[in-house]
Structure formats: C-alpha cells, structure tokens
C-alpha atoms as a PDB file:
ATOM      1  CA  UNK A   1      42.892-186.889  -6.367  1.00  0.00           C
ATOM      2  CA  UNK A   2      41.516-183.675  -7.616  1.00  0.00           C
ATOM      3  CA  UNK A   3      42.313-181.433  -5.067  1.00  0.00           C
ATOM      4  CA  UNK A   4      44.149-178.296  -5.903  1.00  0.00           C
ATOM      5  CA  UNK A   5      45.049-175.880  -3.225  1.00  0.00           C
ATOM      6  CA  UNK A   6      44.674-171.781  -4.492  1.00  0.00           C
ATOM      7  CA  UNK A   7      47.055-169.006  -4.155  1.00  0.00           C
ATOM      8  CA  UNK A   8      49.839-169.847  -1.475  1.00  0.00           C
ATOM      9  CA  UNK A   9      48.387-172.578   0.185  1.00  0.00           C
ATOM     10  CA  UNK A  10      50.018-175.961   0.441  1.00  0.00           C
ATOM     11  CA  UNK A  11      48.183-179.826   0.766  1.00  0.00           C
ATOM     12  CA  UNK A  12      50.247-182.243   2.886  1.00  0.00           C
ATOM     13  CA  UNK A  13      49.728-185.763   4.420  1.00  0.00           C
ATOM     14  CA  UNK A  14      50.904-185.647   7.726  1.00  0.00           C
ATOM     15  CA  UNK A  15      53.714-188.857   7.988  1.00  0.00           C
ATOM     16  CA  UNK A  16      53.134-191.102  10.928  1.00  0.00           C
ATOM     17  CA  UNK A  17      54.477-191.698  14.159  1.00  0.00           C
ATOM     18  CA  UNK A  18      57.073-194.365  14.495  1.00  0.00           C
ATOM     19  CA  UNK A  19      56.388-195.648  18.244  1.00  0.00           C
ATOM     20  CA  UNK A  20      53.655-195.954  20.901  1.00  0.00           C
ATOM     21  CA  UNK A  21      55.570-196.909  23.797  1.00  0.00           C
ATOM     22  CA  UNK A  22      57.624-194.046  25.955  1.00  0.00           C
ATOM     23  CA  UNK A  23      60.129-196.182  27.789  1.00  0.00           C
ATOM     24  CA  UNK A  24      58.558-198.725  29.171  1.00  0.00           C
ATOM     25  CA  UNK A  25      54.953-197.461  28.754  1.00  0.00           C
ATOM     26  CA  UNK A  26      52.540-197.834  26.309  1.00  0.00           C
ATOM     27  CA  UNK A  27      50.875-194.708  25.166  1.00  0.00           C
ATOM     28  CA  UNK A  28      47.600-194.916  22.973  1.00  0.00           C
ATOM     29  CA  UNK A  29      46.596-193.539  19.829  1.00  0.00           C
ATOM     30  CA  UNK A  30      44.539-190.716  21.260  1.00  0.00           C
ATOM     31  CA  UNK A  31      46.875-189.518  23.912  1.00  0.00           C
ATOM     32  CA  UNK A  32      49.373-189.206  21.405  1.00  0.00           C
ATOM     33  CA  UNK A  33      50.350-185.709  19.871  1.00  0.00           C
ATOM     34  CA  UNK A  34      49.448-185.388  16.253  1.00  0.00           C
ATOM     35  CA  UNK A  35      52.924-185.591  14.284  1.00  0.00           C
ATOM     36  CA  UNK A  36      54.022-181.799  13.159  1.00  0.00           C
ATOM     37  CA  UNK A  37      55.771-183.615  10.211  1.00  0.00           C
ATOM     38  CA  UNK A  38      54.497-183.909   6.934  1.00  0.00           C
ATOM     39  CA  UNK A  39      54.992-184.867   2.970  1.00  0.00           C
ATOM     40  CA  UNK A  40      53.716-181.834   0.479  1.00  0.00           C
ATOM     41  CA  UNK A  41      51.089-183.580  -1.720  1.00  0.00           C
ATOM     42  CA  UNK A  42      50.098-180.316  -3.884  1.00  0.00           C
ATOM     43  CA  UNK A  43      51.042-176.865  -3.791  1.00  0.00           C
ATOM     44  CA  UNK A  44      48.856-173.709  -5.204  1.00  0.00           C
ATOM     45  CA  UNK A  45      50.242-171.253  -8.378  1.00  0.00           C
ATOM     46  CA  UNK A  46      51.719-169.064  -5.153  1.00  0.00           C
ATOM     47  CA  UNK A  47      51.102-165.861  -3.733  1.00  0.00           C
ATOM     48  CA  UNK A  48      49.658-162.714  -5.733  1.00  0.00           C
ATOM     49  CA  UNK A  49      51.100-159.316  -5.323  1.00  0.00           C
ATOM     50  CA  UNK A  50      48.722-156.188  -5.406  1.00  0.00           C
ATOM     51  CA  UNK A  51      50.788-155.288  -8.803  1.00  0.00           C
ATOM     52  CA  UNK A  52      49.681-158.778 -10.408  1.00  0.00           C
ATOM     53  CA  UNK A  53      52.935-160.304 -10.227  1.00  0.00           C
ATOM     54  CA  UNK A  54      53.068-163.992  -8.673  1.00  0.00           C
ATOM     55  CA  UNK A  55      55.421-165.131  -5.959  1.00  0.00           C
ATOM     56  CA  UNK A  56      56.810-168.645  -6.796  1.00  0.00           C
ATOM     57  CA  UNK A  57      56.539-171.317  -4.045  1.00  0.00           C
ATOM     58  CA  UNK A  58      59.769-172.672  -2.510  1.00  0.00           C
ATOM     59  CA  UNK A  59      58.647-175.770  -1.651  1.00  0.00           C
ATOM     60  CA  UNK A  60      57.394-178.563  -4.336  1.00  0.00           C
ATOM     61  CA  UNK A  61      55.480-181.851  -4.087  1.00  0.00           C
ATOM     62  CA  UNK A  62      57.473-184.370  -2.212  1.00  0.00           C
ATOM     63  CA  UNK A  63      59.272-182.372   0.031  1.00  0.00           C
ATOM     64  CA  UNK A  64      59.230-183.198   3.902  1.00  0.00           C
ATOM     65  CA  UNK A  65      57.865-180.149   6.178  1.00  0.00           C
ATOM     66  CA  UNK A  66      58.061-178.860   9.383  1.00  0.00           C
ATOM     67  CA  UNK A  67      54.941-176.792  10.382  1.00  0.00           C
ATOM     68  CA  UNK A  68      53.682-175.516  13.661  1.00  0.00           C
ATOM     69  CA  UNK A  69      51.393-176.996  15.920  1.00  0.00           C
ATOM     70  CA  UNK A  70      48.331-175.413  15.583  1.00  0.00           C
ATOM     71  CA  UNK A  71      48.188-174.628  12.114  1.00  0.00           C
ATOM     72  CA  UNK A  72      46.580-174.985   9.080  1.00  0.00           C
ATOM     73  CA  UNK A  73      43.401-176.588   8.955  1.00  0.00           C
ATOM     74  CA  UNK A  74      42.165-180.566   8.323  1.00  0.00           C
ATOM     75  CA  UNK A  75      40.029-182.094   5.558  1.00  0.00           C
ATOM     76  CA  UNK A  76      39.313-185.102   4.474  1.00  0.00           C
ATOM     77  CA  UNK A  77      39.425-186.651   0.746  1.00  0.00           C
ATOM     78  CA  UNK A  78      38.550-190.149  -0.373  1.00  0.00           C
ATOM     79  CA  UNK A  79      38.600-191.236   3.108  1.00  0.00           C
ATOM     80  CA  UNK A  80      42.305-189.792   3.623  1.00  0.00           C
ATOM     81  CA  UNK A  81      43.050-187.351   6.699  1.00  0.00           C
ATOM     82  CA  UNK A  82      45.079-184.250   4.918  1.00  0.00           C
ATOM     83  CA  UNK A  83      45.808-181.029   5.971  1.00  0.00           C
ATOM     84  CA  UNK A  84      45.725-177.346   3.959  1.00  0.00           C
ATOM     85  CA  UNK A  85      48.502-174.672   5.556  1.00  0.00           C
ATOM     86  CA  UNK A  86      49.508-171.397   3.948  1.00  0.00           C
ATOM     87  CA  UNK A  87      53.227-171.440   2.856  1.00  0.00           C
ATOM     88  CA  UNK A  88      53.671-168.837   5.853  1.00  0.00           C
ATOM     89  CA  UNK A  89      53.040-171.648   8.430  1.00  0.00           C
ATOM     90  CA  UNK A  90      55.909-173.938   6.859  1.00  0.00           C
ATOM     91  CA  UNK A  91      58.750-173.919   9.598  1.00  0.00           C
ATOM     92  CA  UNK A  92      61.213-175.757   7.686  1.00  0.00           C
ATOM     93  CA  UNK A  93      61.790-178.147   4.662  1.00  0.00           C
ATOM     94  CA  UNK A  94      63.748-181.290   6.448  1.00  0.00           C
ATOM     95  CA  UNK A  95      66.459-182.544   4.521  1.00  0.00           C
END
C-alpha cells in the first residue's frame, strides 16, 4: 500500500464484529453499529510544534485502538474500507 498519513494523523483498519445475532435475534449487516475498534496500519512523522520541534507518536503500527464514534474520516484503497483519525481522537490503546 502506499498510503502515508502526514503530521499526526493515524491509518487504521477497523477489526470486525464477532456476532450478528443479539440473543435470539438476528441483526443484519446494515443495522449494525460500525465497530469503534481498530488495528493501526500507518502512522504520520507526528505533530509539529510552532518552534519546529516534532512530537513523537505514542502509538505504532499494530497496536489495537479505541476511538470515538464519530471520528475521523473513511477512504478507500485497493478496494479496502480504512479510516484516517488524528492521534487526538485515539481513546485508548487496548491491551
């Protein structure tokens, strides 16, 4: 892939649901919430300060994230579904 996010912005794949079925119901694909977990594909050089100096990113390629529902924003690559998020809108790094 050459895709290679800028600044302090991070590219993840979000990881998929596990189940369609809520008890005894089955729930489709498109009534489903889109998962707010995800697996950091690429990460940017990290953020610049007014003085020139860089801030280093804390999470790396490979890590599993937490991130909030509405944010970052979707693209598509080779047919994949990823998603580009500042390193602000990271919640948590699960462990």
């Amino acid at each position: 892939m050459n895709l290679r996010p800028l600044h302090d912005h991070v590219l993840v794949k979000r990881l998929e649901t596990q189940s369609n079925k809520i008890g005894s119901l089955y729930v489709p694909d498109s009534a489903q919430e889109k998962p707010q977990e995800a697996e950091v594909v690429a990460v940017g050089a990290g953020k610049q300060l007014k003085d020139g100096r860089r801030v280093a990113m804390e999470v790396k390629v490979g890590d599993k994230i937490l991130f909030g529902k509405y944010s970052g924003s979707e693209t598509k690559v080779s047919g994949e579904e990823y998603l580009i998020l500042r390193e602000s809108e990271i919640l948590a790094v699960l462990g």
